[in-house]
Protein backbone atom coordinates (compact mmCIF):
# COMPACT_ATOMS: atom_id res chain seq x y z
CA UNK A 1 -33.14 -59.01 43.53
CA UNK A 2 -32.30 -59.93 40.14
CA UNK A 3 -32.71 -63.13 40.19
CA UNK A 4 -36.59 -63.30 42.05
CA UNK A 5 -37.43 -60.68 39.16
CA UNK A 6 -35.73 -63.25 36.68
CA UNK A 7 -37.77 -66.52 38.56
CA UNK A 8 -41.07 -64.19 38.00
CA UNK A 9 -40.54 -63.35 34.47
CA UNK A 10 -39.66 -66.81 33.76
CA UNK A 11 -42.84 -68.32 35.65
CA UNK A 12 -45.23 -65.00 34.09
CA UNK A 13 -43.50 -66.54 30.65
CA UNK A 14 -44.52 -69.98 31.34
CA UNK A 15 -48.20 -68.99 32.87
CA UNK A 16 -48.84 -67.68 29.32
CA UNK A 17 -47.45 -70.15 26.89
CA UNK A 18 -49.13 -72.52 28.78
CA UNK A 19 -52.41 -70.72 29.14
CA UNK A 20 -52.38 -69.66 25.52
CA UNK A 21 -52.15 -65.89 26.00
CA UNK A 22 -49.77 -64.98 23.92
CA UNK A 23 -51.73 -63.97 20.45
CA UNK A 24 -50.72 -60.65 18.22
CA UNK A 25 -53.60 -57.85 18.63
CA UNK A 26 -55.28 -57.70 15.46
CA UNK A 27 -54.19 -60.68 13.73
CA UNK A 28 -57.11 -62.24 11.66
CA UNK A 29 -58.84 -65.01 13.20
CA UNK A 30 -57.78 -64.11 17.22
CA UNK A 31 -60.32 -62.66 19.32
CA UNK A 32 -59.98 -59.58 21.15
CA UNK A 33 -61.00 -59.21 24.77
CA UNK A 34 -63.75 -56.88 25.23
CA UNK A 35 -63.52 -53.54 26.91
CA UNK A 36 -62.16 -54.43 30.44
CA UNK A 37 -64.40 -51.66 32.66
CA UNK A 38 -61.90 -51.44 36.11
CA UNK A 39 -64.74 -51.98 39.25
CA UNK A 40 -64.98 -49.31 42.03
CA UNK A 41 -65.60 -51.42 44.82
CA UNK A 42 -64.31 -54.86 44.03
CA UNK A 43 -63.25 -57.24 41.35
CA UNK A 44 -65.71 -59.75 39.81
CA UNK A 45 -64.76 -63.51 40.24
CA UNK A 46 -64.76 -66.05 38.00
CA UNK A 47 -63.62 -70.16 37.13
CA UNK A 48 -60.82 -69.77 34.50
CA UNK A 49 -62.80 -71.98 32.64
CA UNK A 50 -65.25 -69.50 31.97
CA UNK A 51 -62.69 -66.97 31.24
CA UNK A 52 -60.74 -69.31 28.49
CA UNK A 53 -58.13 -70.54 30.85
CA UNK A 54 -57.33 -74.26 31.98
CA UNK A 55 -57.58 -73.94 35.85
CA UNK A 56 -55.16 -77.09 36.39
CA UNK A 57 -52.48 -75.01 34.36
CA UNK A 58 -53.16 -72.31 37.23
CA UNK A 59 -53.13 -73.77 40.14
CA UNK A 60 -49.71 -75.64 38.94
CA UNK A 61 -48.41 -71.48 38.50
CA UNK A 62 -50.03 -71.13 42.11
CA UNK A 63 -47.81 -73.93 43.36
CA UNK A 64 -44.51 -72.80 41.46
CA UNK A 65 -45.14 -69.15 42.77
CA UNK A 66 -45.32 -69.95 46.54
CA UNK A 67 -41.95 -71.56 46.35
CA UNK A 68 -40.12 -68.57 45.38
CA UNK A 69 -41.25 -66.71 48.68
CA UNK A 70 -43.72 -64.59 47.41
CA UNK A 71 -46.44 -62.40 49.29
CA UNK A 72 -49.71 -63.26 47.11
CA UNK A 73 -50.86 -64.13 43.39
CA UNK A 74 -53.78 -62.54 41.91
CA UNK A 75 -54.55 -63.66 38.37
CA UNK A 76 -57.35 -61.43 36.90
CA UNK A 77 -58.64 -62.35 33.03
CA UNK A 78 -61.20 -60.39 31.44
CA UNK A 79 -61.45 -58.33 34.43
CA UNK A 80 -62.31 -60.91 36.40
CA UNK A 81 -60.73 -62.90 39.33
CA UNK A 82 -60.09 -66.28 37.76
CA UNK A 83 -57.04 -67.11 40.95
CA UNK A 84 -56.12 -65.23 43.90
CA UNK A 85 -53.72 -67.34 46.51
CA UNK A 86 -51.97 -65.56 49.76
CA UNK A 87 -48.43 -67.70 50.87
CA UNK A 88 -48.60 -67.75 54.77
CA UNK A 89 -47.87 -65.79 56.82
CA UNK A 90 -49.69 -63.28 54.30
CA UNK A 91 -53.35 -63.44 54.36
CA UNK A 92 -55.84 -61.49 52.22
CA UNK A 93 -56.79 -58.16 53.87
CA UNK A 94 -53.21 -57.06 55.22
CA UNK A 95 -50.87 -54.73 53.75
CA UNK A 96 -47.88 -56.24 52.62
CA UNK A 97 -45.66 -55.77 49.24
């Protein structure tokens, strides 16, 4: 077990130096996200373009993450979908972990 929860923390690390997420709240000449409002019946969807995010970057984190044997990946920015990839035999729409 510890070493899938290393692999993850070690790709979640990677995802966001190379997306460019990692930023200090408040420091002077960062952006903030707005207010993220949760939805009630589903998640918006958006290109990680749109959301500030390079979406060659994710689907090379996509690729990396379904070799380490895991269920599903959702990526949400904003509040919005920007990737959301099931590794067979999962599909979206069944319960798994």
């Amino acid at each position: 077990m510890h070493v899938k929860n290393t692999a993850v923390g070690l790709l979640l690390t990677a995802f966001y130096l190379s997306a460019g997420c990692i930023a200090c709240a408040g420091e002077p000449g960062i952006p903030t996200a707005p207010e993220t409002i949760w939805p009630t019946q589903s998640w918006p969807v958006s290109t990680p373009e749109e959301q500030g995010m390079d979406s060659a970057g994710l689907a090379r984190l996509v690729e990396t993450v379904g070799g380490s044997r895991q269920d599903s990946l959702t990526i949400i920015r904003h509040g919005k979908i920007v990737a959301d990839a099931y590794y067979a035999p999962h599909t979206a729409g069944i319960t798994h972990d």
